[in-house]
Protein backbone atom coordinates (compact mmCIF):
# COMPACT_ATOMS: atom_id res chain seq x y z
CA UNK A 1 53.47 -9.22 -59.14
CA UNK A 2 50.23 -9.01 -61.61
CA UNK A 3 48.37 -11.46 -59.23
CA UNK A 4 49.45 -10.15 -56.03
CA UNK A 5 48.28 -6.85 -57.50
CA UNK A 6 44.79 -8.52 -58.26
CA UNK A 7 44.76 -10.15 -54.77
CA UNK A 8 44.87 -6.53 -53.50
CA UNK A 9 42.85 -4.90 -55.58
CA UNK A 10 40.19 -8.11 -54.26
CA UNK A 11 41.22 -7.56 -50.68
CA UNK A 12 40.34 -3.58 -51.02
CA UNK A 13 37.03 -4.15 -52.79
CA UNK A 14 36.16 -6.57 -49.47
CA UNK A 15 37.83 -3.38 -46.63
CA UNK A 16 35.09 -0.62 -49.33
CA UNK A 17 32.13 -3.08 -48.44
CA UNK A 18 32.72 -3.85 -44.77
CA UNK A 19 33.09 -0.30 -44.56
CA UNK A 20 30.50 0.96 -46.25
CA UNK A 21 28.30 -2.05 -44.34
CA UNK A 22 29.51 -0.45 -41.52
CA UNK A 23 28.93 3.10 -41.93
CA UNK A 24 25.50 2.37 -42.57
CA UNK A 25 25.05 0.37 -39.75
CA UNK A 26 26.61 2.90 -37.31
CA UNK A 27 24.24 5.33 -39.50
CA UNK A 28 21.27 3.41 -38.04
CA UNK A 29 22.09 2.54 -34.12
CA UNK A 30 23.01 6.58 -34.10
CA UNK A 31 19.38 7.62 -35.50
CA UNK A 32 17.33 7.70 -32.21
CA UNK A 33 14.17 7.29 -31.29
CA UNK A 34 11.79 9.61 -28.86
CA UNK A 35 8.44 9.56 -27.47
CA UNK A 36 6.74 12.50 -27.02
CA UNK A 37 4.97 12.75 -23.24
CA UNK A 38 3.24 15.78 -22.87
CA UNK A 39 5.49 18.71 -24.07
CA UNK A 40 8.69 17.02 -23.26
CA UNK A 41 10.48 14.56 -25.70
CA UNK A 42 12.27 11.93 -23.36
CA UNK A 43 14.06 9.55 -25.29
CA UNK A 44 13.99 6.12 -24.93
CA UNK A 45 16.19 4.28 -22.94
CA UNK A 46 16.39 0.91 -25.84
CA UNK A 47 17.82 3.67 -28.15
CA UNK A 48 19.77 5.59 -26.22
CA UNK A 49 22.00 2.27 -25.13
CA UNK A 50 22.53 1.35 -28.41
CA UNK A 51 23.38 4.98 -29.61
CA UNK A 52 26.45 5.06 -26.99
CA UNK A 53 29.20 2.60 -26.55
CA UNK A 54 31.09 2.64 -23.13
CA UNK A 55 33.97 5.05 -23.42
CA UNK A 56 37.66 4.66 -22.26
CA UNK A 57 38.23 7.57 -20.36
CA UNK A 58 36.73 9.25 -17.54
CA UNK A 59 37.31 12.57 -19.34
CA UNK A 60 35.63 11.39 -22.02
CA UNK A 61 32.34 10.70 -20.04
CA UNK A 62 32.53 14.29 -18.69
CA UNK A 63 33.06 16.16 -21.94
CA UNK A 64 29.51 14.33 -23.03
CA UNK A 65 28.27 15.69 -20.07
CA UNK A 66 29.65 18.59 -19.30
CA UNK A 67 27.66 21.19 -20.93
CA UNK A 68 24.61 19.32 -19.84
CA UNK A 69 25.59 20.43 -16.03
CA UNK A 70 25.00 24.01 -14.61
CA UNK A 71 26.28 25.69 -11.64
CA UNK A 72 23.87 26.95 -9.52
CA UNK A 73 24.05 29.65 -7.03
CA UNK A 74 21.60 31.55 -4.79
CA UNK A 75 21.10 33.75 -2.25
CA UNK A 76 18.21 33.97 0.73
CA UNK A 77 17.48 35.89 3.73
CA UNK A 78 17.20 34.39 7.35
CA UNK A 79 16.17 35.87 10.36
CA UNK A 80 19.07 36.70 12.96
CA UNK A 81 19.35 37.29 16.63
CA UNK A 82 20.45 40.82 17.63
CA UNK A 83 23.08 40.05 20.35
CA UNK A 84 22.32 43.21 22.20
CA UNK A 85 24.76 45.08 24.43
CA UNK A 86 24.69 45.78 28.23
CA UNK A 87 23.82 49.22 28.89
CA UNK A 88 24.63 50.48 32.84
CA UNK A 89 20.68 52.20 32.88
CA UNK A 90 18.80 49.28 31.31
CA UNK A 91 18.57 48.04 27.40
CA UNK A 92 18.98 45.14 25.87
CA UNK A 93 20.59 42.06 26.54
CA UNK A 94 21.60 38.63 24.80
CA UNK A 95 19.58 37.14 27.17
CA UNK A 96 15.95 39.30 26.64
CA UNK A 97 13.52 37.23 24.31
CA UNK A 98 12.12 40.39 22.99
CA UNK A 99 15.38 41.12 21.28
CA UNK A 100 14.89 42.62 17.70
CA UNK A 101 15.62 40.07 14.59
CA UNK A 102 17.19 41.31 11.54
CA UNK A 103 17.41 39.69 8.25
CA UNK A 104 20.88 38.30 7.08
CA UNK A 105 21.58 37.46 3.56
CA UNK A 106 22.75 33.46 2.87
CA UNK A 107 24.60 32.26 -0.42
CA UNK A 108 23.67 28.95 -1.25
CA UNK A 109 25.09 26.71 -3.81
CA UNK A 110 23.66 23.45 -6.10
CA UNK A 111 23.53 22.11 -9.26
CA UNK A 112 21.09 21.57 -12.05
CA UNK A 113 20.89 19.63 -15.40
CA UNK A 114 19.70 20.95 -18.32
CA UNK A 115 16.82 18.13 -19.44
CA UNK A 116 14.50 20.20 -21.98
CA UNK A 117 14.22 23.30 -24.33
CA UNK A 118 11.58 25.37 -26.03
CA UNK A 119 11.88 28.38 -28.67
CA UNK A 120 12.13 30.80 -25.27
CA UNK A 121 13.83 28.84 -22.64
CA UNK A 122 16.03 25.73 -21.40
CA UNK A 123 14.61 24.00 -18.41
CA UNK A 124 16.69 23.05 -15.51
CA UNK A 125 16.08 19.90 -13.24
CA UNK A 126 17.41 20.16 -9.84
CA UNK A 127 16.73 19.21 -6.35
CA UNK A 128 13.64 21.51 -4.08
CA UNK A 129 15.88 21.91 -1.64
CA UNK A 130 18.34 23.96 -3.44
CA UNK A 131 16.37 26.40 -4.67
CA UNK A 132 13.66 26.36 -1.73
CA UNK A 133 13.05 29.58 -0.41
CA UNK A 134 15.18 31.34 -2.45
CA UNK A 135 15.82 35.42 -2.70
CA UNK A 136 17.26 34.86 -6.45
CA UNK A 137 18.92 31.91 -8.31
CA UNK A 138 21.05 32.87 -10.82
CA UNK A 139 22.91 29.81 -12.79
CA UNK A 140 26.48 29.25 -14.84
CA UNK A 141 27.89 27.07 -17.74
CA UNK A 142 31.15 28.15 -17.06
CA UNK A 143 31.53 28.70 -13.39
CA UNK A 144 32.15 32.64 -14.40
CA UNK A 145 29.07 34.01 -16.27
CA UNK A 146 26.22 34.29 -14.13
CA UNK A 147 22.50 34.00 -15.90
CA UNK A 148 19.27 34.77 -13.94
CA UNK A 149 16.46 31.75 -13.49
CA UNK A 150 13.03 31.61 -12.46
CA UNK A 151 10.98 28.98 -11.11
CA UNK A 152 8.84 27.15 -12.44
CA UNK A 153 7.57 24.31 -10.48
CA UNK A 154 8.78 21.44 -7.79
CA UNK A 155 7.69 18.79 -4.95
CA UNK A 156 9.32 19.31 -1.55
CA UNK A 157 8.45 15.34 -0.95
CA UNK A 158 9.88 14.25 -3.79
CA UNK A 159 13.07 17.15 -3.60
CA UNK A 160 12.49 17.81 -7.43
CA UNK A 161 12.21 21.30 -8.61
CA UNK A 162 12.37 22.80 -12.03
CA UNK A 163 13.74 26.09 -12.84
CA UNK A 164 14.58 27.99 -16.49
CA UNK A 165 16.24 30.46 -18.15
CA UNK A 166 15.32 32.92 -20.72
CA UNK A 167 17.23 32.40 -24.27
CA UNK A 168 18.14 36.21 -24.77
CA UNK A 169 19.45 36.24 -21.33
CA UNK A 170 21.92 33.44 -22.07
CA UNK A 171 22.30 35.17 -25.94
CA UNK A 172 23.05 38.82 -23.65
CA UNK A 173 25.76 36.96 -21.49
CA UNK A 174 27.62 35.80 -24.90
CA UNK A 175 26.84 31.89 -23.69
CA UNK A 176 26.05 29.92 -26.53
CA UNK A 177 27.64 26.22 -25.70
CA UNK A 178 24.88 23.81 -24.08
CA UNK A 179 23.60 20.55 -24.60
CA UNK A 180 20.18 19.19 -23.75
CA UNK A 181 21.20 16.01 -21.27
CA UNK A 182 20.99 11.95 -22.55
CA UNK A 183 18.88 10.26 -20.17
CA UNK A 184 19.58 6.82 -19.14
CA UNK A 185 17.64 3.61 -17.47
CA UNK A 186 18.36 3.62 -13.93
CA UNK A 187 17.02 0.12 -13.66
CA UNK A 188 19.35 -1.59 -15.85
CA UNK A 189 22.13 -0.39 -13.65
CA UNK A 190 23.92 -3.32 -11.63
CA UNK A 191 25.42 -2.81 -8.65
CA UNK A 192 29.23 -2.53 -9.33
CA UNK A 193 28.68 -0.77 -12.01
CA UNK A 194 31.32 2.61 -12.38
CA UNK A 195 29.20 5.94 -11.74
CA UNK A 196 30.37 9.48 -12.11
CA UNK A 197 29.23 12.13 -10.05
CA UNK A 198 29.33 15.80 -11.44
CA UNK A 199 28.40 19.21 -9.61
CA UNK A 200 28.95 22.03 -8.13
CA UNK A 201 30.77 20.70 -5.01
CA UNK A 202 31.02 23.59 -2.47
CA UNK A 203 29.65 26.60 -4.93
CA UNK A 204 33.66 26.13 -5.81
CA UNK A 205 32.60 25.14 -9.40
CA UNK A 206 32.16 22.15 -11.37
CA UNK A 207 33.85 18.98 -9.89
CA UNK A 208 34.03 15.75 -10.86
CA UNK A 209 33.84 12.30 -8.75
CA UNK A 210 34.28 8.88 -9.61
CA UNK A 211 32.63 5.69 -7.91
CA UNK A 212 30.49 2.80 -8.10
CA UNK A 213 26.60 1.63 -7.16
CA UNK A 214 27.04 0.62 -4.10
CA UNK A 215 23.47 -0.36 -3.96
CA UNK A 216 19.90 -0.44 -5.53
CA UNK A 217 16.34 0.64 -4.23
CA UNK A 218 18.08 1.98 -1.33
CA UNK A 219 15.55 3.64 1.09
CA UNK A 220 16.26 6.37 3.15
CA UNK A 221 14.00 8.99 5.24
CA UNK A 222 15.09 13.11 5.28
CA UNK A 223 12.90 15.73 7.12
CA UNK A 224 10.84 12.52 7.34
CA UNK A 225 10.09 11.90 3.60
CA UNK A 226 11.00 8.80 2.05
CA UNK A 227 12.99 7.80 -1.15
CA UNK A 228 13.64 4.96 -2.78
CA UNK A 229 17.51 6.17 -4.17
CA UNK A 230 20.50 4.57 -5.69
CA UNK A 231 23.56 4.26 -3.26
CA UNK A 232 27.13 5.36 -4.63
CA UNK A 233 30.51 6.12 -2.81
CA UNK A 234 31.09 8.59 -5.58
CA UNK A 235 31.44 11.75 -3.26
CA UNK A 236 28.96 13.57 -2.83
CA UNK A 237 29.43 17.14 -1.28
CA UNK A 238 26.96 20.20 -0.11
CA UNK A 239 26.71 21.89 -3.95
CA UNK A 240 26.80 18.56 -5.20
CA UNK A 241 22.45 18.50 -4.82
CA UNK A 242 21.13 18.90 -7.92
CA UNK A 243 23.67 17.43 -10.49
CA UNK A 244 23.88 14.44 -12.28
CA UNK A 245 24.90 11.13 -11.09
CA UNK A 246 26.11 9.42 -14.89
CA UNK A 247 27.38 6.02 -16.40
CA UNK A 248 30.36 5.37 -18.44
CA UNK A 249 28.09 5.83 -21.70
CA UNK A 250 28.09 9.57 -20.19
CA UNK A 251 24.15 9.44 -20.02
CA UNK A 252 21.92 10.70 -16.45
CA UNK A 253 21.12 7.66 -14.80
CA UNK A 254 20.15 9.75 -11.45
CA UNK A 255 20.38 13.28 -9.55
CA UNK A 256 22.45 13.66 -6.40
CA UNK A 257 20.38 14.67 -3.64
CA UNK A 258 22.23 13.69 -0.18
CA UNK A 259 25.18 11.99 1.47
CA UNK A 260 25.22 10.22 5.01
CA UNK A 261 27.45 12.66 7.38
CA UNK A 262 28.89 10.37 10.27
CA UNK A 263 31.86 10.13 11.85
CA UNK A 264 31.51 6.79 11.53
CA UNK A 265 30.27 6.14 7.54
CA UNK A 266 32.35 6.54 4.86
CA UNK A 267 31.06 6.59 1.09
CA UNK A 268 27.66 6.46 1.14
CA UNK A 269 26.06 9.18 -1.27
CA UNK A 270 22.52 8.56 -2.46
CA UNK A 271 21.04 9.66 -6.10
CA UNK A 272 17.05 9.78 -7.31
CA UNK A 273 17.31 7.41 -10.21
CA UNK A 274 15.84 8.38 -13.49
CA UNK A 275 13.18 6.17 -13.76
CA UNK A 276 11.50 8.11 -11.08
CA UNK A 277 12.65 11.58 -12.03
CA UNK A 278 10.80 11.60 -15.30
CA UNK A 279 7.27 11.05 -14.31
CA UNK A 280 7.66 13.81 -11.98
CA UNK A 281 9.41 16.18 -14.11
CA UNK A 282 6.38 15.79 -16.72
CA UNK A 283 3.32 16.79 -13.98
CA UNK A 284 5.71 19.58 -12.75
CA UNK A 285 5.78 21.12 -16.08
CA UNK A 286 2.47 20.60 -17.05
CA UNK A 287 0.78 21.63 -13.27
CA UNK A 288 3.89 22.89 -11.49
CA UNK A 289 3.71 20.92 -8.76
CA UNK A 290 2.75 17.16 -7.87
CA UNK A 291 -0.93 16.95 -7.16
CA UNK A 292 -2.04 14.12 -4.03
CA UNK A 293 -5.45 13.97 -2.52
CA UNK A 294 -5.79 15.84 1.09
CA UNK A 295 -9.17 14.85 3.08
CA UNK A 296 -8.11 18.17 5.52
CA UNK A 297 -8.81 15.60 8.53
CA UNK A 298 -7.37 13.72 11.19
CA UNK A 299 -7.83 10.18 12.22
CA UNK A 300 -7.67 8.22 15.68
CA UNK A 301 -7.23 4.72 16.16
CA UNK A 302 -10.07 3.00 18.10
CA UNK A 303 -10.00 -0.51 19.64
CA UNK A 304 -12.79 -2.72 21.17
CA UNK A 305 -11.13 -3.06 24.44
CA UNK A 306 -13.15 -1.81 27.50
CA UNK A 307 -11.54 1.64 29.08
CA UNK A 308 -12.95 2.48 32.23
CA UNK A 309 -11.49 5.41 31.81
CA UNK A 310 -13.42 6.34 28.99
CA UNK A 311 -16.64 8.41 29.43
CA UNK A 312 -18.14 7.00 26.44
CA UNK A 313 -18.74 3.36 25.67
CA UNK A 314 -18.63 3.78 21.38
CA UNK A 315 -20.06 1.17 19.69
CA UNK A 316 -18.70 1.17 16.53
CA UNK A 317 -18.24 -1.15 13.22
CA UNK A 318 -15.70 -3.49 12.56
CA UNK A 319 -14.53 -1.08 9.63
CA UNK A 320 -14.48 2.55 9.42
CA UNK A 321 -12.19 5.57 10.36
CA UNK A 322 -12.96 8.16 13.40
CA UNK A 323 -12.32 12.05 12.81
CA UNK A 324 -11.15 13.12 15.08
CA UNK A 325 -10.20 16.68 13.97
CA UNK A 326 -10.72 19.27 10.62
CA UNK A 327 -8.38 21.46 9.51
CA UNK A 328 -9.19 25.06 9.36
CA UNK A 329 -10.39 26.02 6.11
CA UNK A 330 -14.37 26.11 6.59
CA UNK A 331 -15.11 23.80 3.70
CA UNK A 332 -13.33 20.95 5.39
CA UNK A 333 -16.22 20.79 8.16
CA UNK A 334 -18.71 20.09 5.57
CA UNK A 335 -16.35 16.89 4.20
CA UNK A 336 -16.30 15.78 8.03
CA UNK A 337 -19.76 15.63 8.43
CA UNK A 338 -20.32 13.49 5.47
CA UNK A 339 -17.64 10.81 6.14
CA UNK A 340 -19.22 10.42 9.45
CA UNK A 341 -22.62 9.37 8.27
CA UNK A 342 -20.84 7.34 5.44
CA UNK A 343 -18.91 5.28 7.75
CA UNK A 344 -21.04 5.03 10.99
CA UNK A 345 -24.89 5.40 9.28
CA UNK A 346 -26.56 3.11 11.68
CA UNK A 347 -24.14 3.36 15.05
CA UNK A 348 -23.52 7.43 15.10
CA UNK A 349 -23.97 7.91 19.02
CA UNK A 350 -24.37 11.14 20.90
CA UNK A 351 -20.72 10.62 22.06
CA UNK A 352 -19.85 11.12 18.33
CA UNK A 353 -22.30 13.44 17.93
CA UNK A 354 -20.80 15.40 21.12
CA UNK A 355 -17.19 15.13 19.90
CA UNK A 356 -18.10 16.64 16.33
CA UNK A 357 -19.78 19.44 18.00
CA UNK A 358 -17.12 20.13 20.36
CA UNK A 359 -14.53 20.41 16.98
CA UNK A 360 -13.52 24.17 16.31
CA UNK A 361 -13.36 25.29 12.75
């Protein structure tokens, strides 16, 4: 019995140090690391895969995310036909085009992820289109308490918009329960790999749908922009815009933004992957909006080939662009001018001449 009793007390010694090995070691995957961009710590995506395991349950992966995933609801005003009535001495009709227009309030619904957080504020990433045009935006934790938010910046090309909400107001409405969302790398996902889609689906509250990637660097045109987007059959329904699209580790890997409605498609639900979001989400907050070059002109294309049509015979470079319009501000005719002696200095004809005179500013 005395040496089975030390054999224990031997084998308990070894279970302290492996555990004790092993609390530290868990002690240092958990310790993150961040880089600080501008005024917004993103963490980075080596520490944030080592930080969390892949989890057993589906509910699992939502309670990590779930306070990390607002509700958003608006309101805006369109324009609507008067129908008119048929009067027996004259009046308006349906059919008159003069008929008044009167404006008629819209609810809208999205969804948002909470991404950063100052002493004042938490900042909310969603899509533009949710919150475009907007009367007021007002945004939940809960599905039940409502919170006001204000804008603060987005691109309609890219569809990513940023809006916030004042501390106090969330301290006034008793909400106190939020979490600032894990970002992960979009580009290590594999295709195949389980996604989880989480959002406001119909402005019914939070809802939560289960797929796969379906496919990578996906590209797809709406109101003729393009994006490069991840492809899911998670669904993906109208309130759905704006939330998060997450892996089993329960971290962002991309935000819903559309679905493909056919009678004939099934499944096919497309997220902006993180990798992308980031960059933008950075300019928005430091400029509030994405800044391109605009030259404020138009181009035509000119070939060599003889036109009789034509009533004058150009001769022209082998390189160069022709204006062939400016936009309207004034200070666009002076840019005009100069890119026409830059790129024809030798060969500017009257016909050239003629057309730039002829342009209306």
């Amino acid at each position: 019995m005395k040496t089975k009793g030390i054999a224990g007390l031997v084998f308990n010694k070894k279970i302290q140090t492996f555990l004790v090995a092993t609390v530290i070691m868990l002690g240092i995957l958990s310790t993150g690391t961040s880089t600080d961009v501008g005024s917004i710590q993103v963490w980075a995506a080596s520490s944030i895969t080592e930080s969390r395991h892949q989890l057993d349950s589906y509910a699992d992966v939502y309670e990590l995310v779930m306070d990390s995933v607002v509700s958003i609801n608006t309101t805006s005003e369109v324009m609507q036909q008067e129908t008119g009535f048929f009067y027996p001495f004259g009046g308006m009709t349906p059919s008159q085009p003069n008929t008044p227009r009167s404006p008629r309030e819209v609810r809208g619904a999205g969804s948002g992820i909470i991404f950063f957080e100052d002493d004042y504020s938490i900042y909310i990433i969603t899509n533009f289109h949710v919150i475009d045009n907007v009367k007021s935006c007002f945004i939940s934790l809960d599905d039940e308490i409502q919170v006001p938010a204000r804008y603060i910046g987005g691109d309609a090309f890219n569809d990513i918009a940023i809006i916030a909400v004042y501390k106090s107001d969330m301290e006034d409405a008793g909400i106190d329960t939020y979490q600032i969302a894990i970002y992960g790398s979009s580009d290590e996902m594999r295709m195949g790999d389980q996604v989880m889609a989480v959002g406001n689906a119909l402005g019914d509250g939070k809802t939560v749908t289960l797929g796969i990637i379906s496919a990578k660097n996906k590209q797809i045109t709406i109101d003729s922009n393009s994006y490069t987007v991840l492809q899911t059959d998670a669904a993906i329904n109208r309130g759905n815009s704006g939330g998060p699209l997450v892996n089993m580790r329960g971290e962002v890997i991309g935000i819903n933004v559309a679905k493909l409605s056919s009678s004939s498609v099934e499944g096919m639900g497309f997220a902006i992957p993180t990798d992308v979001i980031i960059n933008i989400a950075e300019e928005i907050m430091e400029k509030g909006t994405i800044i391109r070059p605009f030259l404020g002109i138009s181009g035509a294309t000119l070939t060599f080939e003889e036109d009789d049509d034509n009533e004058f015979d150009l001769v022209l470079p082998e390189t160069g662009v022709y204006v062939d319009g400016v936009m309207q501000e004034p200070h666009w005719k002076y840019s005009a001018y100069l890119f026409y002696w830059l790129l024809f200095p030798a060969l500017y004809r009257s016909a050239v001449l003629q057309k730039a005179n002829q342009l209306k500013y």
